[in-house]
C-alpha atoms as a PDB file:
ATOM      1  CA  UNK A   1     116.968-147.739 304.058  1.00  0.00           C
ATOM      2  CA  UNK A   2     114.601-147.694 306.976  1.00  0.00           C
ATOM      3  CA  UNK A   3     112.822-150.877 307.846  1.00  0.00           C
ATOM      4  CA  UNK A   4     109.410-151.371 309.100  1.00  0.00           C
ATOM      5  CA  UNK A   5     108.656-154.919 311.200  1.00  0.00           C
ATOM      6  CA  UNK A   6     104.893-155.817 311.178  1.00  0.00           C
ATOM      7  CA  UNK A   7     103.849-158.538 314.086  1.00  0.00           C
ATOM      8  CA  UNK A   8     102.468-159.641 317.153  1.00  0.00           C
ATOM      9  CA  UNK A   9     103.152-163.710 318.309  1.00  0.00           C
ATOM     10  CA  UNK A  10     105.668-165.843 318.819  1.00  0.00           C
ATOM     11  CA  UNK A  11     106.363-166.910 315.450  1.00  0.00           C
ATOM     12  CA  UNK A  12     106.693-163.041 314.726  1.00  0.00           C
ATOM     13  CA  UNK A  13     109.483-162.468 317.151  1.00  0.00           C
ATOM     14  CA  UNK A  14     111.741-164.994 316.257  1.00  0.00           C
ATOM     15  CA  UNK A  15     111.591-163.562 312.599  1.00  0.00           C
ATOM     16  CA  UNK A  16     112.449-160.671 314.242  1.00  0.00           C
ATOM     17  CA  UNK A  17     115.250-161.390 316.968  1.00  0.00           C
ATOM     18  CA  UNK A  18     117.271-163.214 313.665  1.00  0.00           C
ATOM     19  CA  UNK A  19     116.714-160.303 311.726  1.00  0.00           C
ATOM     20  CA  UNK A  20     118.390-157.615 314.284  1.00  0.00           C
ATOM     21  CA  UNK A  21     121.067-159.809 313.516  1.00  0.00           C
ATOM     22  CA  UNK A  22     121.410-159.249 310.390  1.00  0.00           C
ATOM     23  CA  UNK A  23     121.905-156.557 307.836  1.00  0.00           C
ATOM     24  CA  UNK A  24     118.541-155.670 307.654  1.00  0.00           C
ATOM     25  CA  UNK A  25     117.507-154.910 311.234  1.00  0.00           C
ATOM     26  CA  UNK A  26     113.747-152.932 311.498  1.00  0.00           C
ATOM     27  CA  UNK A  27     114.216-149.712 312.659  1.00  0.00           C
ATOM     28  CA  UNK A  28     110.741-149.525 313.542  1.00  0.00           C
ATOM     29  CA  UNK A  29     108.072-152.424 315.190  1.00  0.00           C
ATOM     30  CA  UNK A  30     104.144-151.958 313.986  1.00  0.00           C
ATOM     31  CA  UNK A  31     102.441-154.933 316.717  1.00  0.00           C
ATOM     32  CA  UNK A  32      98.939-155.026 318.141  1.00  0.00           C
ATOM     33  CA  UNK A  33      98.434-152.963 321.700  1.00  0.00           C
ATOM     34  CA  UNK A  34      99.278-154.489 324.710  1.00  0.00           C
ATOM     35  CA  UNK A  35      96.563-157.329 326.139  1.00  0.00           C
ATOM     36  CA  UNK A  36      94.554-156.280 329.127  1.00  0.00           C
ATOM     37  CA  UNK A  37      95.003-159.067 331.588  1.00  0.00           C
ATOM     38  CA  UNK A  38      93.697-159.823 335.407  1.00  0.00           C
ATOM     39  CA  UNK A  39      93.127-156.499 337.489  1.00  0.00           C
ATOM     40  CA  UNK A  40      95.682-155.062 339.364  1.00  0.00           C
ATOM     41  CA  UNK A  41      98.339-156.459 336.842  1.00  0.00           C
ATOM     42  CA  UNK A  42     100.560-154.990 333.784  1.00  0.00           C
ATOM     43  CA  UNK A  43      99.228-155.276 330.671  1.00  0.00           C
ATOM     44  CA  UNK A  44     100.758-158.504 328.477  1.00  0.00           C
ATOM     45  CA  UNK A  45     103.159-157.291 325.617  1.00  0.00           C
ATOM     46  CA  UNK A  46     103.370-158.806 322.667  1.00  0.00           C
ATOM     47  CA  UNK A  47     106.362-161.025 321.902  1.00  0.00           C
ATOM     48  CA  UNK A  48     107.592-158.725 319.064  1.00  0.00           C
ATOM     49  CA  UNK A  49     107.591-155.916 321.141  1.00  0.00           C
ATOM     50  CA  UNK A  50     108.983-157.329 323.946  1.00  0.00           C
ATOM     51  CA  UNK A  51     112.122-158.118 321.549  1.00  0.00           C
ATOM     52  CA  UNK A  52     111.724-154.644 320.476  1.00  0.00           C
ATOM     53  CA  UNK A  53     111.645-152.708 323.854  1.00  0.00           C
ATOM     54  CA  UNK A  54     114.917-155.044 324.208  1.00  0.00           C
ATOM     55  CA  UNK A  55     116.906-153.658 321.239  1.00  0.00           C
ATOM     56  CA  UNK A  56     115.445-150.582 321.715  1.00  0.00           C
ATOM     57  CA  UNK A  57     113.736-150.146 319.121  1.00  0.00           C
ATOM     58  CA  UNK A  58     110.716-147.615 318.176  1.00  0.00           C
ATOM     59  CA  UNK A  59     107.595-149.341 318.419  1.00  0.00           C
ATOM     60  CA  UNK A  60     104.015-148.274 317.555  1.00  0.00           C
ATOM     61  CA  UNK A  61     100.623-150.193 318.360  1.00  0.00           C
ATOM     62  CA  UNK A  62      98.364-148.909 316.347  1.00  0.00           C
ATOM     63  CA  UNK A  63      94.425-149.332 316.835  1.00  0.00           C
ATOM     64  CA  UNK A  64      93.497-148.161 314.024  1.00  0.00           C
ATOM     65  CA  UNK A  65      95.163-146.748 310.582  1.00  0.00           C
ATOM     66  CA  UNK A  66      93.290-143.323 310.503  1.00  0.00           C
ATOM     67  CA  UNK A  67      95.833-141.316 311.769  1.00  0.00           C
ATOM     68  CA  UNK A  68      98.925-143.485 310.754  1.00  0.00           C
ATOM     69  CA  UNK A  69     101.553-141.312 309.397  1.00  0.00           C
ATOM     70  CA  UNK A  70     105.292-143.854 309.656  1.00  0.00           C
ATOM     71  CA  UNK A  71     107.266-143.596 306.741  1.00  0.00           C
ATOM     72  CA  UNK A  72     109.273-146.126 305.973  1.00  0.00           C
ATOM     73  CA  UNK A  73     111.053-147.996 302.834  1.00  0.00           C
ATOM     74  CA  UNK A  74     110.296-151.517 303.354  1.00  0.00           C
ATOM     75  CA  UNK A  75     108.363-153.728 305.327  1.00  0.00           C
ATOM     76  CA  UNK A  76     108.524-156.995 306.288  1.00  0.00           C
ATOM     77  CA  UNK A  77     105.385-158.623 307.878  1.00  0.00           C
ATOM     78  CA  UNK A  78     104.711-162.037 309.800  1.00  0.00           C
ATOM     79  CA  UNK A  79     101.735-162.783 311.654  1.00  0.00           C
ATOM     80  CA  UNK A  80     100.682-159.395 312.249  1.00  0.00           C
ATOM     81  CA  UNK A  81      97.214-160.290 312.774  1.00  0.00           C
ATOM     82  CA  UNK A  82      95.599-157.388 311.073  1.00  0.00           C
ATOM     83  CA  UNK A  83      94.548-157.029 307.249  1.00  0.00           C
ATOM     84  CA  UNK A  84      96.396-153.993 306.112  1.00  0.00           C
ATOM     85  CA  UNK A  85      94.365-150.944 303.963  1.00  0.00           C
ATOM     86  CA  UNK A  86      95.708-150.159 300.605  1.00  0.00           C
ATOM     87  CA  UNK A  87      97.173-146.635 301.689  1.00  0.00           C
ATOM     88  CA  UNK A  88      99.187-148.426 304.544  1.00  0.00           C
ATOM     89  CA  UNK A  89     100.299-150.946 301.762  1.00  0.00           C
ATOM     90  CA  UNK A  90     101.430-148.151 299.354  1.00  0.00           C
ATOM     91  CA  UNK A  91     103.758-146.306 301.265  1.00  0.00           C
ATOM     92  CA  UNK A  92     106.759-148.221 301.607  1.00  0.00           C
ATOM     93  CA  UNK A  93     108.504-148.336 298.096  1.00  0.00           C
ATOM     94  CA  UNK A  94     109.888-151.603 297.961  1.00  0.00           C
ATOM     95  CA  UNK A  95     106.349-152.437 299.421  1.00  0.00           C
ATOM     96  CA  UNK A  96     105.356-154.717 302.269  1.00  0.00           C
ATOM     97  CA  UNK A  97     107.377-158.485 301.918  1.00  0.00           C
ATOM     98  CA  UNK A  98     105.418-161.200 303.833  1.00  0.00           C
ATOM     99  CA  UNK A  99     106.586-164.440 305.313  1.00  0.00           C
ATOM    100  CA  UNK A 100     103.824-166.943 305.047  1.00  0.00           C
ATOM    101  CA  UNK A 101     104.138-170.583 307.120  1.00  0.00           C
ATOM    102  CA  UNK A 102     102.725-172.416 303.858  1.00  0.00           C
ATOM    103  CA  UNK A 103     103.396-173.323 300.649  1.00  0.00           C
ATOM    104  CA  UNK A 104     101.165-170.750 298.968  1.00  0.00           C
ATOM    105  CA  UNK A 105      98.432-170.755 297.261  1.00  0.00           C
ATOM    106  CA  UNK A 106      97.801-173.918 299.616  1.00  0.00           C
ATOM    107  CA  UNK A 107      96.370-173.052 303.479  1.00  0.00           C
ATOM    108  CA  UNK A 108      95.631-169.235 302.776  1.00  0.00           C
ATOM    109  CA  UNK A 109      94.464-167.441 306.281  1.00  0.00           C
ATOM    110  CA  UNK A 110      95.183-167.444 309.593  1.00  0.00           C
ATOM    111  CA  UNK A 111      95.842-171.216 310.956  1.00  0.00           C
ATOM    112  CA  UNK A 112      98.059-172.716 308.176  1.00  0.00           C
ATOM    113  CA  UNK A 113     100.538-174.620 310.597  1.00  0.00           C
ATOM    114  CA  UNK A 114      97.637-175.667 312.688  1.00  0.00           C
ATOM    115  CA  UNK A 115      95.841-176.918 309.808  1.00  0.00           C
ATOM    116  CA  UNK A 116      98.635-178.459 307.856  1.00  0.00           C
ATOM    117  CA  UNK A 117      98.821-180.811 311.289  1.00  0.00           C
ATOM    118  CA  UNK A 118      95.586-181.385 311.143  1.00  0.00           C
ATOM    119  CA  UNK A 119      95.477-182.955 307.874  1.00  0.00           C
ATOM    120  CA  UNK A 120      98.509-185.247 308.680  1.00  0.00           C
ATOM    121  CA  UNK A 121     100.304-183.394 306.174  1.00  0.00           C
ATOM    122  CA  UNK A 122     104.160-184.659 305.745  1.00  0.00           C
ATOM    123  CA  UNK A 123     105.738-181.508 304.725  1.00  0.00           C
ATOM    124  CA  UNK A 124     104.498-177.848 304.905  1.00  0.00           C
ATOM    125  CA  UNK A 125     106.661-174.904 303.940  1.00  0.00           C
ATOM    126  CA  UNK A 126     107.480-171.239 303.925  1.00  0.00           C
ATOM    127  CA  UNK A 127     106.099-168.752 301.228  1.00  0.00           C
ATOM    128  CA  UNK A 128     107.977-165.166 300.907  1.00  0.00           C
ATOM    129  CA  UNK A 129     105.444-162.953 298.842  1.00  0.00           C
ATOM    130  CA  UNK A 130     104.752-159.602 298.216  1.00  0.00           C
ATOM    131  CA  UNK A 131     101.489-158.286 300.297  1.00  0.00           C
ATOM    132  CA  UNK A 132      98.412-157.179 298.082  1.00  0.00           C
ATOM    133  CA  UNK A 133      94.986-155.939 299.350  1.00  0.00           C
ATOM    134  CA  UNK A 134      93.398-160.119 299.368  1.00  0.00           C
ATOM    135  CA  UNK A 135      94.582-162.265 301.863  1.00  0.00           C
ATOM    136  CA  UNK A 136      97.581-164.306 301.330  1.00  0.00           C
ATOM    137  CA  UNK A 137      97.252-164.039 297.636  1.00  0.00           C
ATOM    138  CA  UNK A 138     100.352-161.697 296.258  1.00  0.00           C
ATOM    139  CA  UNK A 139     103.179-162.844 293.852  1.00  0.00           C
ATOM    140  CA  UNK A 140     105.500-164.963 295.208  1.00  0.00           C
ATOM    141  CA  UNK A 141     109.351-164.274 295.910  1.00  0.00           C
ATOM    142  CA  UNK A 142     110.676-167.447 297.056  1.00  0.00           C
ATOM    143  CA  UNK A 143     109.323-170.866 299.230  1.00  0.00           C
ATOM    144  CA  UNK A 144     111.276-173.863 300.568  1.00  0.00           C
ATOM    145  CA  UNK A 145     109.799-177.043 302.142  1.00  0.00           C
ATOM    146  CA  UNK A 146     109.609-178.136 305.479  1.00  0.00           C
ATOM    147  CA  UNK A 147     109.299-181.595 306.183  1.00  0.00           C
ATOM    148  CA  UNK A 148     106.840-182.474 309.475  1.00  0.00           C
ATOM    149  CA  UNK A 149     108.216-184.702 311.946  1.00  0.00           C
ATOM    150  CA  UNK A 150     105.833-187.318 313.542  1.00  0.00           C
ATOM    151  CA  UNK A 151     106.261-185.685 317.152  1.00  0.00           C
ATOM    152  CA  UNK A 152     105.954-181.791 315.371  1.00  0.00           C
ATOM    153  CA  UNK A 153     103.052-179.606 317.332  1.00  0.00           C
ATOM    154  CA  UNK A 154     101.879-176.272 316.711  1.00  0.00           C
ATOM    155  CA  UNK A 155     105.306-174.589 319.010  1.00  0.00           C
ATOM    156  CA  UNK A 156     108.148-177.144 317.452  1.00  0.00           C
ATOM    157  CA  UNK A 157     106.845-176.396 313.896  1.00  0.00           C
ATOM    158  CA  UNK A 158     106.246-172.600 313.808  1.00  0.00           C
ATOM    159  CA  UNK A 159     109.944-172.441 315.472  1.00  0.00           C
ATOM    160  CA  UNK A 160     111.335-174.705 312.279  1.00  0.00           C
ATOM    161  CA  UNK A 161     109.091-172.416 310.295  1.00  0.00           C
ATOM    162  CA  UNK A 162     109.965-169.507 311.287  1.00  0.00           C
ATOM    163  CA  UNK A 163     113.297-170.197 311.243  1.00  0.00           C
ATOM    164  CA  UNK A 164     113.266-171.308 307.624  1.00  0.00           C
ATOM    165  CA  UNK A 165     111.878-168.366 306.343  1.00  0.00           C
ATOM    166  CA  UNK A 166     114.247-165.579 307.739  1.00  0.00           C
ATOM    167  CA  UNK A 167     117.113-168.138 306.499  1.00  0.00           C
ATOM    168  CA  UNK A 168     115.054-167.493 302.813  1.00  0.00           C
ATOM    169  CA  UNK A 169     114.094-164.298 303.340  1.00  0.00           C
ATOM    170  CA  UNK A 170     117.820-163.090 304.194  1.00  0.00           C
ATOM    171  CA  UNK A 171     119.188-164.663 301.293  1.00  0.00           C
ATOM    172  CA  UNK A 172     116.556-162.757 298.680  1.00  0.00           C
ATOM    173  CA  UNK A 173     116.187-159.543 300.235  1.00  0.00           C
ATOM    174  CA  UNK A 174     119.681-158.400 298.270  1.00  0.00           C
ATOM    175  CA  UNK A 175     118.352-159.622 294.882  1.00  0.00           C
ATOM    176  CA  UNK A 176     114.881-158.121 295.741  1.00  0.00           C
ATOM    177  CA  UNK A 177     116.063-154.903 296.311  1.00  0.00           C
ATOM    178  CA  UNK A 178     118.488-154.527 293.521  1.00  0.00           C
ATOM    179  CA  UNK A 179     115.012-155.760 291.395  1.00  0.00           C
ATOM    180  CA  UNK A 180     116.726-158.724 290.184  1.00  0.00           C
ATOM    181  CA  UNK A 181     114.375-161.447 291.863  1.00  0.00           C
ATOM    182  CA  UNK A 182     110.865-161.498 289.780  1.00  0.00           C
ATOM    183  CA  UNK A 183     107.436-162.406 291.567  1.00  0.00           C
ATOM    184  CA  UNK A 184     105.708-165.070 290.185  1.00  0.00           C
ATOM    185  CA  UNK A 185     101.881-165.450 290.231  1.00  0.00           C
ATOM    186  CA  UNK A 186     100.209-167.646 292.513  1.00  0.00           C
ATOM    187  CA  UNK A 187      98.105-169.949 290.562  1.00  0.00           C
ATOM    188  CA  UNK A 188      94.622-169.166 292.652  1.00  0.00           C
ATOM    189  CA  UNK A 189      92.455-171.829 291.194  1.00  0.00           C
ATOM    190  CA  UNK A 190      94.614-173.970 293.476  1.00  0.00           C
ATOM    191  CA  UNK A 191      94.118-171.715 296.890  1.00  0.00           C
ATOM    192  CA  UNK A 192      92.683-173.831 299.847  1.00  0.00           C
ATOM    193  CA  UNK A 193      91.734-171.496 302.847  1.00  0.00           C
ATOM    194  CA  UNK A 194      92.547-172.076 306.739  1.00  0.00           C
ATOM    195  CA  UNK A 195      89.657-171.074 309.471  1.00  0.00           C
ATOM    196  CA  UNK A 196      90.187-168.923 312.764  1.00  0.00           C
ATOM    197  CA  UNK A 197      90.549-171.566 315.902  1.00  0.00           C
ATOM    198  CA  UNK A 198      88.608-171.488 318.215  1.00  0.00           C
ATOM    199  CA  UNK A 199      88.389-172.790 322.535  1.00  0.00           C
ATOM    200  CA  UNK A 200      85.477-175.259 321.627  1.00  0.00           C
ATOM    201  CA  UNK A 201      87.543-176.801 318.732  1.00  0.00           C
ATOM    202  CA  UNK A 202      89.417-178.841 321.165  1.00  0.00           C
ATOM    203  CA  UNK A 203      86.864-180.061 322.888  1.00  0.00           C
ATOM    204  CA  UNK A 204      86.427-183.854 322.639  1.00  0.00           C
ATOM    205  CA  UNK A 205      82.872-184.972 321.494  1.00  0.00           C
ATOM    206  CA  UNK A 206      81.855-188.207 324.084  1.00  0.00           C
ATOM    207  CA  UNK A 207      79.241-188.658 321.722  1.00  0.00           C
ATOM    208  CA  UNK A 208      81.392-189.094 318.767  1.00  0.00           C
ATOM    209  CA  UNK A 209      84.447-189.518 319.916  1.00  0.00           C
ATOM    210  CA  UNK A 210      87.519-189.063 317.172  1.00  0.00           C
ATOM    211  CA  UNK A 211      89.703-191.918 316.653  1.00  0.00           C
ATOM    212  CA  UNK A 212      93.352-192.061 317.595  1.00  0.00           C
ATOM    213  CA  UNK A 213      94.849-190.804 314.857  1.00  0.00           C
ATOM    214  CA  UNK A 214      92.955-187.609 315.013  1.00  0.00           C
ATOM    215  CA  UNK A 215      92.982-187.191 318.220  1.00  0.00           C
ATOM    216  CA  UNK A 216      96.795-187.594 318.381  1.00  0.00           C
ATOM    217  CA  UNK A 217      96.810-184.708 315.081  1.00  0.00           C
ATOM    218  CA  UNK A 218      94.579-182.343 317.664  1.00  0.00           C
ATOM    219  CA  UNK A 219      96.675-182.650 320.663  1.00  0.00           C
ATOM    220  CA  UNK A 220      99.406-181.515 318.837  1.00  0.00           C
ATOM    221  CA  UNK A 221      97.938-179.032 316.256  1.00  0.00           C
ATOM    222  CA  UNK A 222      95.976-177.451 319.342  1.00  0.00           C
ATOM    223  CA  UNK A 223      99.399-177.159 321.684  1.00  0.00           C
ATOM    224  CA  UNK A 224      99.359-174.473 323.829  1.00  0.00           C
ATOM    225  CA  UNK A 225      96.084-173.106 322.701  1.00  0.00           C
ATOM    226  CA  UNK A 226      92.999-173.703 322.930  1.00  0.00           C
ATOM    227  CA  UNK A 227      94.491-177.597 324.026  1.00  0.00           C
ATOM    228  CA  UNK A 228      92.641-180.752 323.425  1.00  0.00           C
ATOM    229  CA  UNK A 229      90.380-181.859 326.685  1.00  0.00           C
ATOM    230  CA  UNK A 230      87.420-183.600 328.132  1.00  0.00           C
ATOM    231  CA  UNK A 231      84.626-183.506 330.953  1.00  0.00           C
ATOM    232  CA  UNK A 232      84.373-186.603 332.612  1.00  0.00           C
ATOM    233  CA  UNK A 233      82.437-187.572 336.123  1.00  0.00           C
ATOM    234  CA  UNK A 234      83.771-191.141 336.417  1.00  0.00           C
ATOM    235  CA  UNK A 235      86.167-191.585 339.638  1.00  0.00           C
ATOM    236  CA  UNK A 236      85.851-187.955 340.532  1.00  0.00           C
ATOM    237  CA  UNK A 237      83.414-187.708 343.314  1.00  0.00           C
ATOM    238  CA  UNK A 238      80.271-187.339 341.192  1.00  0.00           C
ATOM    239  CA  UNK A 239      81.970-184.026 340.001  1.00  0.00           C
ATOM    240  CA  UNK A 240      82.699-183.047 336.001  1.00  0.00           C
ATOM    241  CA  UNK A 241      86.315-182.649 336.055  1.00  0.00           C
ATOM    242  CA  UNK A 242      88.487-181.436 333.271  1.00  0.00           C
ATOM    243  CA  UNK A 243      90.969-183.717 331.338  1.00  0.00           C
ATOM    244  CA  UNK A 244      93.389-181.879 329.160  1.00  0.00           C
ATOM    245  CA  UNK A 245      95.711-184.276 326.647  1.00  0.00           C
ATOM    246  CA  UNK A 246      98.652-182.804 326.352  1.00  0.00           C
ATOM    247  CA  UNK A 247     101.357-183.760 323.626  1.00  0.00           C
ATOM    248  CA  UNK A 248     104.145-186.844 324.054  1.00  0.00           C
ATOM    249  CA  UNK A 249     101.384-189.046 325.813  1.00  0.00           C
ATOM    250  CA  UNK A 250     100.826-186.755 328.878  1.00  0.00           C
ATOM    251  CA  UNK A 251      97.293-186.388 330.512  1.00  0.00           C
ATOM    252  CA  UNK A 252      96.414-184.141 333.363  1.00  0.00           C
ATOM    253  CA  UNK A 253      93.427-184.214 335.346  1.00  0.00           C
ATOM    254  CA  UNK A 254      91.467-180.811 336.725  1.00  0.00           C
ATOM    255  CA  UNK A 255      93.728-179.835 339.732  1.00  0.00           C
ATOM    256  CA  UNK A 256      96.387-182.185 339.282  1.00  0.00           C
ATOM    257  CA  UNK A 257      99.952-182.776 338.086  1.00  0.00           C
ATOM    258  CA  UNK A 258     101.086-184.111 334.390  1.00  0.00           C
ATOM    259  CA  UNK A 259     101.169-187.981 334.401  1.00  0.00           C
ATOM    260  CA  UNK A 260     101.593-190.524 332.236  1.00  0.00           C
ATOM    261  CA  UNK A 261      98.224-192.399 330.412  1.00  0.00           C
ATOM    262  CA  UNK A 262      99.661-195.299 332.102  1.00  0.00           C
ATOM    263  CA  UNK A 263      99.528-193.406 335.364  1.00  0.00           C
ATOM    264  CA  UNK A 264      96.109-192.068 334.409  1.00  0.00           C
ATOM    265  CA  UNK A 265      95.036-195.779 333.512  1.00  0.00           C
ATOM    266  CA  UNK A 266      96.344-197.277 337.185  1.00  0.00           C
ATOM    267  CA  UNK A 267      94.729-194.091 339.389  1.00  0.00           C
ATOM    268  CA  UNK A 268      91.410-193.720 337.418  1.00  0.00           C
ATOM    269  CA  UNK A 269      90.367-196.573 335.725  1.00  0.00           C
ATOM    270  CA  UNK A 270      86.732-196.086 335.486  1.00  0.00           C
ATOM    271  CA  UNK A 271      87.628-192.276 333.512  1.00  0.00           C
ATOM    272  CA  UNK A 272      90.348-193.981 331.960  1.00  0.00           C
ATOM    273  CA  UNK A 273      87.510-196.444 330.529  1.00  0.00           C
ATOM    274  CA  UNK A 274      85.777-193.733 329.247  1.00  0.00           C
ATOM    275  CA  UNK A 275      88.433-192.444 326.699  1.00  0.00           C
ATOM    276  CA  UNK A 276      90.459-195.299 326.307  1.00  0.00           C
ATOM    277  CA  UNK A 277      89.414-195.947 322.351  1.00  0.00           C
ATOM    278  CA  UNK A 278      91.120-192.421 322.004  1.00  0.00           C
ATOM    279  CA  UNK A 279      94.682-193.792 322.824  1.00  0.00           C
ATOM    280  CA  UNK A 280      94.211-197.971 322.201  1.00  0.00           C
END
């Protein structure tokens, strides 16, 4: 049975590296193209496809679907980052099995882990579904809870995540493809929907500042990207410098190392007066 592997990020490619493991490694990686970066330097790979140039397996990077002509048996898709089109979606015949980092129908879309911090949720989960033309909405296969530690951020939890639902996945796939293992509907009057993130979303509003419990939820929802910071003038010369907040109660100022709030607090009190309501 050949295997197609649909994805792009991190949380793709450890789906992936624990599934050449297995009995079920992809003979074939579908990931977006490579990222142009600074001039005069290689493109940036993709994590999945760095794991599959590794194991040396075939990989495609696809602009476009117009001319796509892989044949394969089953696929199995994780943050590919792309909405498939039906024909794609038809041709494997065990179709296209997606690992979702929610408990579907709830946080649909693209920021489910990110949101799922957000909302000082104390357990997310993994959904295993079958792909259908809407977003996140096909039958599901199996899901399994994860609980969300208080120190979790976006990395820690998509690694749990990710983990937990190639642990699932691996133990249906045999049932599923002997047509044992039935789908079950979502129920979509309960769907919620996730939003696309983006830079200015961790910007801190001086005007309206958050309070600390949301503020500590951003720094770690928004960890690596786009981070949680804040233009301040105070101590710095007259210039705006940049303060990024960075999870476990780090702070780092434009130009300078990671320190402590404490630190921050001793060597630039009059900033640190600015945004101390975020952290006391």
């Amino acid at each position: 049975m050949k295997i197609a592997f649909f994805g792009t990020p991190r949380l793709a490619q450890i789906v992936l590296e624990k599934l050449i493991d297995s009995p079920y490694k992809p003979q074939l990686v579908i990931t977006a193209p490579d990222a142009r970066i600074a001039r005069g330097q290689k493109n940036l790979q993709s994590p999945a496809k760095e794991t599959a140039v590794k194991n040396s397996i075939d990989v495609l990077e696809p602009k476009n679907f117009n001319s796509f002509d892989a044949k394969f048996d089953l696929a199995i898709l994780i943050a590919y980052g792309k909405i498939l089109p039906q024909k794609i979606l038809q041709i494997p015949r065990f179709g296209f099995i997606n690992i979702h980092p929610s408990l579907l129908p709830k946080y649909r879309g693209p920021t489910p882990v990110q949101t799922a911090i957000l909302e000082g949720e104390e357990k997310t989960g993994v959904s295993i579904i079958l792909l259908d033309k809407e977003v996140d909405h096909g039958p599901v296969l199996a899901q399994k809870e994860v609980e969300i530690e208080d120190n979790d951020n976006h990395l820690s939890l998509n690694e749990r995540l990710a983990a937990a639902g190639t642990e699932v996945l691996l133990e249906i796939l045999p049932d599923y493809i002997e047509g044992k293992l039935k789908p079950v509907p979502q129920d979509h009057k309960k769907a919620t929907f996730t939003k696309h993130i983006a830079k200015i979303d961790g910007e801190i509003d001086q005007q309206n500042p958050p309070d600390k419990k949301t503020v500590d939820r951003m720094i770690r929802a928004y960890h690596p990207w786009p981070g949680v910071w804040i233009r301040l003038r105070q101590d710095f010369g007259g210039q705006a410098k940049l303060i990024k907040f960075l999870p476990n109660g780090l702070i780092q100022p434009e130009g300078k190392r990671k320190i402590t709030i404490k630190e921050f607090k001793n060597g630039y009190p009059k900033a640190f007066q600015k945004i101390s309501a975020l952290f006391e």
